[in-house]
PDB file of N, CA and C in Angstrom:
ATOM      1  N   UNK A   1       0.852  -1.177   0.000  1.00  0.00           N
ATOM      2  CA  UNK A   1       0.000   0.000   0.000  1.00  0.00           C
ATOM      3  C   UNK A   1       0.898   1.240   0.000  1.00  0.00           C
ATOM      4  N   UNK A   2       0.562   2.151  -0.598  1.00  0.00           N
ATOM      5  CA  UNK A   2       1.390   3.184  -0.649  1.00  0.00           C
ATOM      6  C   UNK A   2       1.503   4.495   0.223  1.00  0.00           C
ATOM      7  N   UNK A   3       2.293   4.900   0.645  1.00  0.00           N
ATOM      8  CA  UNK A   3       2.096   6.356   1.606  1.00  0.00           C
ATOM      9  C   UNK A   3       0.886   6.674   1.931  1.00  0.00           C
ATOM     10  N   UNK A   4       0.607   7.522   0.582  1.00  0.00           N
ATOM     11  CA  UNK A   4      -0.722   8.313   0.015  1.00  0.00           C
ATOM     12  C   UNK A   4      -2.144   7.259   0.517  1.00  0.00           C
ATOM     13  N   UNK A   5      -2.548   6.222   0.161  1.00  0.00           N
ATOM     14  CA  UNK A   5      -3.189   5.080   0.303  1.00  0.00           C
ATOM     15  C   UNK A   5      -3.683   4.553   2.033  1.00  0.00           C
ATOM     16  N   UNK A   6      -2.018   4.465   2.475  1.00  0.00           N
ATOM     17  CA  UNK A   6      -2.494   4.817   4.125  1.00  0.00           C
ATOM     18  C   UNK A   6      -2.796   5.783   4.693  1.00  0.00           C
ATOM     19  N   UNK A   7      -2.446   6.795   4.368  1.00  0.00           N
ATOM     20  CA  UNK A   7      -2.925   8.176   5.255  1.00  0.00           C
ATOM     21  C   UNK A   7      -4.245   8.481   5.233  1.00  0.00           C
ATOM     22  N   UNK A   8      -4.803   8.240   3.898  1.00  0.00           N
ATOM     23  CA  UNK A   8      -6.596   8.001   3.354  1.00  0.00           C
ATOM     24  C   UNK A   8      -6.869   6.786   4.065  1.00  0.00           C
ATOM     25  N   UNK A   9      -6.321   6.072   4.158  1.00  0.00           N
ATOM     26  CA  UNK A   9      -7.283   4.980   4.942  1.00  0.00           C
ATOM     27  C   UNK A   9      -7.322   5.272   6.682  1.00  0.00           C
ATOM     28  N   UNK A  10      -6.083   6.082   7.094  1.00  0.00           N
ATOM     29  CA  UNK A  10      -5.839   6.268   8.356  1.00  0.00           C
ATOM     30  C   UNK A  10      -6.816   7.604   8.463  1.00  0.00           C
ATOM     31  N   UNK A  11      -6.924   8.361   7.771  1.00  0.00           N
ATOM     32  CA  UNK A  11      -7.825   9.309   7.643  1.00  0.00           C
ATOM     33  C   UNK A  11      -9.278   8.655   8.180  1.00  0.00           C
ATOM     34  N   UNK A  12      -9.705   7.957   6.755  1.00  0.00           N
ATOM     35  CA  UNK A  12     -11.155   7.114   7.357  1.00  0.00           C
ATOM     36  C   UNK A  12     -11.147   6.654   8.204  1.00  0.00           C
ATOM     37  N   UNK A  13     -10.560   6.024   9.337  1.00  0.00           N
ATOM     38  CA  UNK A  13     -10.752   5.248  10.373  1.00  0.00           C
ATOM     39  C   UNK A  13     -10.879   6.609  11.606  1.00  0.00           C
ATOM     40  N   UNK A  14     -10.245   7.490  11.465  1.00  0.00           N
ATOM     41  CA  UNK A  14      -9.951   8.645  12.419  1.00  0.00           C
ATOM     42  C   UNK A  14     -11.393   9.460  12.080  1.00  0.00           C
ATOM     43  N   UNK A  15     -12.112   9.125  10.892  1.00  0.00           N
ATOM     44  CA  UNK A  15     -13.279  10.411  10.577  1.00  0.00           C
ATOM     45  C   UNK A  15     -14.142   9.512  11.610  1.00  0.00           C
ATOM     46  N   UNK A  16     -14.335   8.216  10.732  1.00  0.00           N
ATOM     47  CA  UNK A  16     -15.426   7.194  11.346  1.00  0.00           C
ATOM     48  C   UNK A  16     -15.497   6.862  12.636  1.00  0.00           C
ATOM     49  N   UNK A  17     -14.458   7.237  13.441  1.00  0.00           N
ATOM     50  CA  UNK A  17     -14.371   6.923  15.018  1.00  0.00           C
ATOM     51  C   UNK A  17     -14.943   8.352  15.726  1.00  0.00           C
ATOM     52  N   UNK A  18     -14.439   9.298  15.319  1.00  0.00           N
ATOM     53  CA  UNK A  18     -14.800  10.715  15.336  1.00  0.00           C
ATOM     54  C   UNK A  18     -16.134  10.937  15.130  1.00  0.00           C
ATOM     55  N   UNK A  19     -16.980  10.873  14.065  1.00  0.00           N
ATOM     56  CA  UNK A  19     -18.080  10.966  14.034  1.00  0.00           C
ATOM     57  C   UNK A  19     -19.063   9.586  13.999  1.00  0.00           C
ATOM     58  N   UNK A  20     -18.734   8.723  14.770  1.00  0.00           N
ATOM     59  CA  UNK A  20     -19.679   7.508  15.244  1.00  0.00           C
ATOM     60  C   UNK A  20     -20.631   8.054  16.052  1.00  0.00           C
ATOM     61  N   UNK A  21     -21.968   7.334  15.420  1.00  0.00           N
ATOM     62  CA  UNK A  21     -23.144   7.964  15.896  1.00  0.00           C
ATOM     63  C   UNK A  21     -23.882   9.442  15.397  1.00  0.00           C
ATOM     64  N   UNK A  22     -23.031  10.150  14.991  1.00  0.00           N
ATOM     65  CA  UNK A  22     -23.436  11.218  14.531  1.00  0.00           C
ATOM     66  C   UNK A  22     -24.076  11.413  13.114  1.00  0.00           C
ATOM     67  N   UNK A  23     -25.507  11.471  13.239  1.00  0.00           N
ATOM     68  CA  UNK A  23     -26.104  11.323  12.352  1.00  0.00           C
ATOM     69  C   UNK A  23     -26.011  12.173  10.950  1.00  0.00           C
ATOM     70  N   UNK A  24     -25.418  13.615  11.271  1.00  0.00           N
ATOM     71  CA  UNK A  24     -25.143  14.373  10.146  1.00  0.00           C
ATOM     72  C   UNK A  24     -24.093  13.666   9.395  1.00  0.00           C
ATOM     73  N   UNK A  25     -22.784  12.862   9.574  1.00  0.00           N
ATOM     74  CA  UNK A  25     -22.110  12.503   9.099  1.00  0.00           C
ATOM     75  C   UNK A  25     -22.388  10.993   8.066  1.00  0.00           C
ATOM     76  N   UNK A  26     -21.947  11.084   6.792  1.00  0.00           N
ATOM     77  CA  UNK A  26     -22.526  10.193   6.263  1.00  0.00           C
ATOM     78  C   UNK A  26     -21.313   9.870   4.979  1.00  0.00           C
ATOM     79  N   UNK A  27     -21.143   8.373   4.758  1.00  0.00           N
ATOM     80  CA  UNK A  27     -20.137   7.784   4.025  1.00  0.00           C
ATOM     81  C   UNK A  27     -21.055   7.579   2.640  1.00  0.00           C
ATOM     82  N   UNK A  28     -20.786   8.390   1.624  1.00  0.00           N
ATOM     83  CA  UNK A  28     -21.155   8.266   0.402  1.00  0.00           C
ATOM     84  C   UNK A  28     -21.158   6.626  -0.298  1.00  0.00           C
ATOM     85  N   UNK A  29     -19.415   7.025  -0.608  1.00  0.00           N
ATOM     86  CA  UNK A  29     -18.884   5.632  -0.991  1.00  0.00           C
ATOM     87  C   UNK A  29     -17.760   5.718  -0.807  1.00  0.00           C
ATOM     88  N   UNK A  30     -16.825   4.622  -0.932  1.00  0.00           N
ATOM     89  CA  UNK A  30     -15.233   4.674  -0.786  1.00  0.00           C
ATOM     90  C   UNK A  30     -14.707   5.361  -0.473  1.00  0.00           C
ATOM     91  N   UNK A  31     -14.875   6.590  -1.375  1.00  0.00           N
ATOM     92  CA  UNK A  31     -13.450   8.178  -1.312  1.00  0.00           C
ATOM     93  C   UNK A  31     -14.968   8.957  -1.106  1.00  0.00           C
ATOM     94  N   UNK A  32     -16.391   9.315  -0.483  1.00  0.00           N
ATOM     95  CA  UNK A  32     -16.942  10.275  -0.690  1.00  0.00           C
ATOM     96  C   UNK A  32     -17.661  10.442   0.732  1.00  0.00           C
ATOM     97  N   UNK A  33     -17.459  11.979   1.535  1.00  0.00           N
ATOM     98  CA  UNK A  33     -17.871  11.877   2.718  1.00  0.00           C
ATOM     99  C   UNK A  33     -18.840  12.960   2.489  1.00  0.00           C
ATOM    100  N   UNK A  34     -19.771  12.794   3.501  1.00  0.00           N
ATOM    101  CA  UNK A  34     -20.816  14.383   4.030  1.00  0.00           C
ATOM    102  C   UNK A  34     -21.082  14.956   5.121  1.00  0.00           C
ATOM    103  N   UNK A  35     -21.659  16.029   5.729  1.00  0.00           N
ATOM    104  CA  UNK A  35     -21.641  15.992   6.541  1.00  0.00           C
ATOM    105  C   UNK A  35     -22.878  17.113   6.482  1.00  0.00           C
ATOM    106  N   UNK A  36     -24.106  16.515   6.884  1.00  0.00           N
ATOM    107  CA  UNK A  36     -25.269  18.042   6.699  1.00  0.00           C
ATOM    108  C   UNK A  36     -25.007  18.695   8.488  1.00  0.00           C
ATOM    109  N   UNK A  37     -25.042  20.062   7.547  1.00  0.00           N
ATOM    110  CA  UNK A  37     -24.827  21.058   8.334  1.00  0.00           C
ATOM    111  C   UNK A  37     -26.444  21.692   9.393  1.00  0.00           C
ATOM    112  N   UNK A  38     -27.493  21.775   8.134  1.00  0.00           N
ATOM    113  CA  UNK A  38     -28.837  22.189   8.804  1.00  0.00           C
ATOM    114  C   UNK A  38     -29.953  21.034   8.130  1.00  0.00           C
ATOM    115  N   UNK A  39     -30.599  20.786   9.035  1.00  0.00           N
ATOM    116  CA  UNK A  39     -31.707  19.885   8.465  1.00  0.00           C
ATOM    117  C   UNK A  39     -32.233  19.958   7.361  1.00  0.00           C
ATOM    118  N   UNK A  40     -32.984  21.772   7.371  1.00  0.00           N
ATOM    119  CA  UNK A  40     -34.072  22.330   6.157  1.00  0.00           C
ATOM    120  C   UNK A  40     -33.239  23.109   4.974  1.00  0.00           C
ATOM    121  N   UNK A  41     -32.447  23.262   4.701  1.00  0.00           N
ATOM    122  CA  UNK A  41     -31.724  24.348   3.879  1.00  0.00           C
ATOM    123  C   UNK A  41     -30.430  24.097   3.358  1.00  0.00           C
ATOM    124  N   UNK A  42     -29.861  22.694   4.116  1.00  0.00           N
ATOM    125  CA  UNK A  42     -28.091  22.902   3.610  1.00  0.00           C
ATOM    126  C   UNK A  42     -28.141  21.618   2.377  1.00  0.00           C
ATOM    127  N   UNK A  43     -28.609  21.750   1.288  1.00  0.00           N
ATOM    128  CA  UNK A  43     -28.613  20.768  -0.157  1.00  0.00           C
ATOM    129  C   UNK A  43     -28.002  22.060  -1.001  1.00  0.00           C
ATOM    130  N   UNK A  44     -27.626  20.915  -1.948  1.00  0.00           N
ATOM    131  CA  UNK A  44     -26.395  21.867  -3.397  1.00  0.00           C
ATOM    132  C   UNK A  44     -27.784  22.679  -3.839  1.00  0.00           C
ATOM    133  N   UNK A  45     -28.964  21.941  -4.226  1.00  0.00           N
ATOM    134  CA  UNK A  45     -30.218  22.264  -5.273  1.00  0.00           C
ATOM    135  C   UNK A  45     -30.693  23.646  -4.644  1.00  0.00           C
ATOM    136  N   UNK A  46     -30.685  23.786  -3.455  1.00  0.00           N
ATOM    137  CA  UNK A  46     -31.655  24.903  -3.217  1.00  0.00           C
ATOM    138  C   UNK A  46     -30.553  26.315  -2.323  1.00  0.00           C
ATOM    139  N   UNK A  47     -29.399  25.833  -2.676  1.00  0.00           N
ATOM    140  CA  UNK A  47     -28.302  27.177  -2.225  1.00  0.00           C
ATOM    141  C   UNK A  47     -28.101  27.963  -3.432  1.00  0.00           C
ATOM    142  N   UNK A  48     -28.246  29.545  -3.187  1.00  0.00           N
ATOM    143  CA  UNK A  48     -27.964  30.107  -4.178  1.00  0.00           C
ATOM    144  C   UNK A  48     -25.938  30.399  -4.453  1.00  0.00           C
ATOM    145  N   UNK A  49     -26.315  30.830  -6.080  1.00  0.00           N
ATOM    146  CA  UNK A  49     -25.267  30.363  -6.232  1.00  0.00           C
ATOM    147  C   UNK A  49     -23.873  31.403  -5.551  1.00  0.00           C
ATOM    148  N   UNK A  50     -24.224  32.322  -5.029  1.00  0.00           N
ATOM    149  CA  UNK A  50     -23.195  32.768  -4.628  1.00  0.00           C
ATOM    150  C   UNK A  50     -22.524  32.260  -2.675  1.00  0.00           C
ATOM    151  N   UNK A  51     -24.085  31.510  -2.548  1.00  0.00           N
ATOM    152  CA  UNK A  51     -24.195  31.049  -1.237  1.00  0.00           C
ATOM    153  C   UNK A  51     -22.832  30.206  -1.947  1.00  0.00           C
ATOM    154  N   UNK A  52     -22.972  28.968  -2.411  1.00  0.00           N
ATOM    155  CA  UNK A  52     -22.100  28.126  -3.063  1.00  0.00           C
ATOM    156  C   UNK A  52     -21.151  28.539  -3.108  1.00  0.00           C
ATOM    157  N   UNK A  53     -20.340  29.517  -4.279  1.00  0.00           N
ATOM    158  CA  UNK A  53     -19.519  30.137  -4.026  1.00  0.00           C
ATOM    159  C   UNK A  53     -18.525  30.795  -3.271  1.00  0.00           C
ATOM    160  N   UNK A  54     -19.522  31.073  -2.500  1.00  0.00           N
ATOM    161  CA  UNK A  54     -18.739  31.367  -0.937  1.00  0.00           C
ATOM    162  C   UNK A  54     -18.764  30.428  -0.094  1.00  0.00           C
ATOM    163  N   UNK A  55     -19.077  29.482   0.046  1.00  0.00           N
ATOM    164  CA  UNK A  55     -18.785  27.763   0.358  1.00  0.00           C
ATOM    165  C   UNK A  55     -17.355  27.354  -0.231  1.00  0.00           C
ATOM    166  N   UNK A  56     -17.139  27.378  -1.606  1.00  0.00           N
ATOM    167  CA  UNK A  56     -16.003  27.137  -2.094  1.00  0.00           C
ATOM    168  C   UNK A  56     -14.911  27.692  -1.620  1.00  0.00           C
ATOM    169  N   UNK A  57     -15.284  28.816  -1.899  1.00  0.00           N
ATOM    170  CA  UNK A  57     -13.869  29.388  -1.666  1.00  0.00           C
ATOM    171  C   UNK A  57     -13.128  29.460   0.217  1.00  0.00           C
ATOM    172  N   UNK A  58     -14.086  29.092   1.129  1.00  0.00           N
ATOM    173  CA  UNK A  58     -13.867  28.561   2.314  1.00  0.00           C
ATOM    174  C   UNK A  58     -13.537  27.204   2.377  1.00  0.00           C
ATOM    175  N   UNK A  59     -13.689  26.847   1.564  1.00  0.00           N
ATOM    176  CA  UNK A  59     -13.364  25.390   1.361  1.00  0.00           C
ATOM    177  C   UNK A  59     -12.011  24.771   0.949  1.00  0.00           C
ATOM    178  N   UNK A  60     -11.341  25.981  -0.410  1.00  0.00           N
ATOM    179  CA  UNK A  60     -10.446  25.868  -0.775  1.00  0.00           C
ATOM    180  C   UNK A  60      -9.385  26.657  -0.130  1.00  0.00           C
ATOM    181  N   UNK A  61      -9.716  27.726   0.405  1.00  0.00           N
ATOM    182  CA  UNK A  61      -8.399  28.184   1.073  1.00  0.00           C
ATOM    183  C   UNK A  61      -8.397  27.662   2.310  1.00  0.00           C
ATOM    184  N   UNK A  62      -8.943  26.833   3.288  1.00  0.00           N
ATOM    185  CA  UNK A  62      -8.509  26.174   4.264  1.00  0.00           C
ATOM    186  C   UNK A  62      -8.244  24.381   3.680  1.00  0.00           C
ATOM    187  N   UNK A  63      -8.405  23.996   2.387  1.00  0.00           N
ATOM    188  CA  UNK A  63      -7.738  22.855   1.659  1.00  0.00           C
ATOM    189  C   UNK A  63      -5.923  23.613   1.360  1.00  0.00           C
ATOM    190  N   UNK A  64      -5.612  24.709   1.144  1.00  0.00           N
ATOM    191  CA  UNK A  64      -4.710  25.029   0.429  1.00  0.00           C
ATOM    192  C   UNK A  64      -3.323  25.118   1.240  1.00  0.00           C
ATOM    193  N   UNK A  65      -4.194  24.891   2.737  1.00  0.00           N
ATOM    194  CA  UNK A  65      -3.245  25.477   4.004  1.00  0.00           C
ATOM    195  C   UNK A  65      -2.998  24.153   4.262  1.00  0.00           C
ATOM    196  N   UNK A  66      -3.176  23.321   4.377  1.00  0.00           N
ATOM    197  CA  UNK A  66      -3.546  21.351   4.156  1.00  0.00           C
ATOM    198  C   UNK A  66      -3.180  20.476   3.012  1.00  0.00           C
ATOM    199  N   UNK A  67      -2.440  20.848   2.438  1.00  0.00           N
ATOM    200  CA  UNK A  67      -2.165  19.784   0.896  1.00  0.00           C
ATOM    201  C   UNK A  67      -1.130  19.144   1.434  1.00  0.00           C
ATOM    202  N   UNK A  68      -1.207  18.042   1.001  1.00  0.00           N
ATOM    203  CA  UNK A  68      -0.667  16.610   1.802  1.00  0.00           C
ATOM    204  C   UNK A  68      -0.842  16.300   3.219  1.00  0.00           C
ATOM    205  N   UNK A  69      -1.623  16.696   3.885  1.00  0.00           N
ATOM    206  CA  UNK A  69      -2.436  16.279   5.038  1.00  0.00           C
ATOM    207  C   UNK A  69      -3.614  15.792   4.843  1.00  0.00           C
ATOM    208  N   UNK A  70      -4.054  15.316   5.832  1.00  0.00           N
ATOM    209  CA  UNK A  70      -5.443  14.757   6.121  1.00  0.00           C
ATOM    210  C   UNK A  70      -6.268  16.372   6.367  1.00  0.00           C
ATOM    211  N   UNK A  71      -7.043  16.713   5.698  1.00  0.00           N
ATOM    212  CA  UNK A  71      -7.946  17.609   5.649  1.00  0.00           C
ATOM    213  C   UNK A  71      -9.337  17.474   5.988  1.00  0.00           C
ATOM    214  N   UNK A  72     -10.048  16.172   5.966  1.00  0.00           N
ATOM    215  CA  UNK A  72     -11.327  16.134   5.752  1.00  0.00           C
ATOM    216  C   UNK A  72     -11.870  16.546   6.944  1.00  0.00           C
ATOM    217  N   UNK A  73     -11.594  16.289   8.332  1.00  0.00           N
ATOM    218  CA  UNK A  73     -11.999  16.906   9.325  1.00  0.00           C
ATOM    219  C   UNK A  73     -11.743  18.312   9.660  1.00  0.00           C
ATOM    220  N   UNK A  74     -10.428  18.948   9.298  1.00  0.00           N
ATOM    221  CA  UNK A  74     -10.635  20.270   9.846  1.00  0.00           C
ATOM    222  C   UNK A  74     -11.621  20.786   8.459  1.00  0.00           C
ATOM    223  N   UNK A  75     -11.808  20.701   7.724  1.00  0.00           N
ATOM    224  CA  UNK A  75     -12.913  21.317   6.569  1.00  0.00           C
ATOM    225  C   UNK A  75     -14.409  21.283   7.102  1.00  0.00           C
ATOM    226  N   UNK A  76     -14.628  19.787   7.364  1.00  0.00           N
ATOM    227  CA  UNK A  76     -16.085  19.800   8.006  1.00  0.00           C
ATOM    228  C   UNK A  76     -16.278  20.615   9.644  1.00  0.00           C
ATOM    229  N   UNK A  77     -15.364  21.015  10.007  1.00  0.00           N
ATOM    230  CA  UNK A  77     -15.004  21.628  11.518  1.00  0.00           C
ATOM    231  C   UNK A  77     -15.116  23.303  11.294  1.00  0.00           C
ATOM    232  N   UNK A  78     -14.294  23.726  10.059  1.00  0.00           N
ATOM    233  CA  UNK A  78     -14.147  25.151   9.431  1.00  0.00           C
ATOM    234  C   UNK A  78     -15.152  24.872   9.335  1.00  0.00           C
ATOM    235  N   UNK A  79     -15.883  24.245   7.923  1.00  0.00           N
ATOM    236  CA  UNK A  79     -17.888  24.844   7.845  1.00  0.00           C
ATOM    237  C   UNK A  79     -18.915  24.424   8.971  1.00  0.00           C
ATOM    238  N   UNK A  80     -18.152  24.069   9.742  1.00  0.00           N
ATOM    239  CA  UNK A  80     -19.714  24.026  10.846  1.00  0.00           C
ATOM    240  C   UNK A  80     -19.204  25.666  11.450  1.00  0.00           C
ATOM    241  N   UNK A  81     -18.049  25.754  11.816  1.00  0.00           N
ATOM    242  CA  UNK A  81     -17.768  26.892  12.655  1.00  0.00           C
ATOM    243  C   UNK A  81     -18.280  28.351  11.837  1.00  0.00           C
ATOM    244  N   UNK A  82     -18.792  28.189  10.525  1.00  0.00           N
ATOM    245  CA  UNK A  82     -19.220  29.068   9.562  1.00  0.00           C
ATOM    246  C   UNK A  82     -20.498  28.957   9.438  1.00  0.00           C
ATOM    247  N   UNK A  83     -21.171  27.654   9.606  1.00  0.00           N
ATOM    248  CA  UNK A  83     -22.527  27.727   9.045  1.00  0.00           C
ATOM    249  C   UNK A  83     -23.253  29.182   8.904  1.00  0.00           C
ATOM    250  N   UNK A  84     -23.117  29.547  10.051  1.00  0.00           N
ATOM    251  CA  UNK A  84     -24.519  30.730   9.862  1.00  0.00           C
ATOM    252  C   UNK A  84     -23.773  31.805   9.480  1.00  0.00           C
ATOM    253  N   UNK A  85     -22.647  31.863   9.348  1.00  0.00           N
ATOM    254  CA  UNK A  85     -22.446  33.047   8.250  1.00  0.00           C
ATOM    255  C   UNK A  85     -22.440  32.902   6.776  1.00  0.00           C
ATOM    256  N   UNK A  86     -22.091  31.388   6.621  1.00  0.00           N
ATOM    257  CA  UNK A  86     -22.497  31.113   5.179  1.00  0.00           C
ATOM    258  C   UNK A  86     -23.650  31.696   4.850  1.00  0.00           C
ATOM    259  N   UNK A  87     -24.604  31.128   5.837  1.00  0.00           N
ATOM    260  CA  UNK A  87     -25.970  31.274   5.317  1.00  0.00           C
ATOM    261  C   UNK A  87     -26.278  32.363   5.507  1.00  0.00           C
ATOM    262  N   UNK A  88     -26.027  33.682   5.607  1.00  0.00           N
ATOM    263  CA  UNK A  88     -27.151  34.540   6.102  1.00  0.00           C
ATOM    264  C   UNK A  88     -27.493  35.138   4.293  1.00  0.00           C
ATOM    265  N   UNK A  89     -26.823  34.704   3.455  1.00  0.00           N
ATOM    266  CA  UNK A  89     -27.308  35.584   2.277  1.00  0.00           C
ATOM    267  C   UNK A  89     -28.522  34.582   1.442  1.00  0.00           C
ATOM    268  N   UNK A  90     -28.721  33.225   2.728  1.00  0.00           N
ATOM    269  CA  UNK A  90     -29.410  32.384   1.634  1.00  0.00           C
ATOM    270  C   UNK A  90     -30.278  32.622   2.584  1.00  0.00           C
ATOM    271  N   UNK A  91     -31.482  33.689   2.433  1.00  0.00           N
ATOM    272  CA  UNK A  91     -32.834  33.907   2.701  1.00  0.00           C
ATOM    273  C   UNK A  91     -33.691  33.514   2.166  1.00  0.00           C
ATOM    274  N   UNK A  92     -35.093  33.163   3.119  1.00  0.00           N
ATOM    275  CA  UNK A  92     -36.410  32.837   2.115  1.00  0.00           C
ATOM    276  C   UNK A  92     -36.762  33.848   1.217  1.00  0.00           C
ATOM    277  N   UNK A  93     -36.511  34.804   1.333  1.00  0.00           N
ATOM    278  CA  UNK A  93     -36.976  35.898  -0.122  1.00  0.00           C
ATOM    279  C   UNK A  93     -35.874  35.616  -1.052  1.00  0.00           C
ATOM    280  N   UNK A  94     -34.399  35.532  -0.652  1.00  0.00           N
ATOM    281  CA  UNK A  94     -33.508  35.558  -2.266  1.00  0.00           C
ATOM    282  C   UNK A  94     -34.072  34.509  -2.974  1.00  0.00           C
ATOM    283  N   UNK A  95     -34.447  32.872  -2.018  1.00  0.00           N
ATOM    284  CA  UNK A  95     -34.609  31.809  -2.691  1.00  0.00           C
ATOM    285  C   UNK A  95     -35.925  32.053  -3.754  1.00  0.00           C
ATOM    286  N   UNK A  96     -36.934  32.583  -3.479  1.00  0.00           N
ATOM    287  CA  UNK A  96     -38.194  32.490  -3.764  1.00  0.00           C
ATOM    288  C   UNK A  96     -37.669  34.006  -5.304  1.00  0.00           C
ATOM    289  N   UNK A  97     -37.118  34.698  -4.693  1.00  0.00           N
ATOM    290  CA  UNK A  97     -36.841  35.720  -6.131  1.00  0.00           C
ATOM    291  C   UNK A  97     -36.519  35.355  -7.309  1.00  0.00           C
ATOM    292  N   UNK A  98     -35.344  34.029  -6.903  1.00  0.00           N
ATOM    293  CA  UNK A  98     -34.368  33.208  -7.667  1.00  0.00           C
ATOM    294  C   UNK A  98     -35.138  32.458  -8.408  1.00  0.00           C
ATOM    295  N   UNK A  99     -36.119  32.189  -7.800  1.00  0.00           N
ATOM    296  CA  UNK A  99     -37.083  31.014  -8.408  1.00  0.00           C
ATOM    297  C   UNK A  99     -37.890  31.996  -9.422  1.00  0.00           C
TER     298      UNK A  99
END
């Protein structure tokens, strides 16, 4: 197995012990993790797109500070510690305008 190969697998075992039981956390498949943030509102389909956007780019500059580390937990840790500032531009009126 290679470097790269264990650290991802040592990764998964460290997410899955970490968030055991915790229902927001959820194993896609193999390489794909989630983690819902709010019950009613946190899906790709119904965030506007700059909500998104500004998701990303919190996403990527705390990935950028992390390349060749295990990242997946401090990322899901950064966007919980953000949630509600993410969200404050995704209101029931922008959504319903958008629409």
């Amino acid at each position: 197995m290679s470097d790269d190969a264990e650290q991802q697998a040592e990764e998964i075992e460290v997410l899955k012990s970490i968030y055991e039981g915790d229902e927001n956390f959820k194993q896609v498949d193999s390489k794909t993790y989630q983690y819902k943030y709010i019950d009613d509102i946190f899906y790709n389909q119904s965030l506007l797109p700059s909500v998104k956007e500004n998701i990303l780019s919190i996403v990527n500059a705390e990935a950028d500070q992390w390349v060749g580390c295990a990242m997946t937990y401090t990322i899901f840790e950064g966007l919980k510690e953000k949630v509600k500032e993410i969200l404050e531009a995704q209101t029931e009126e922008a959504v319903v305008a958008r629409v």
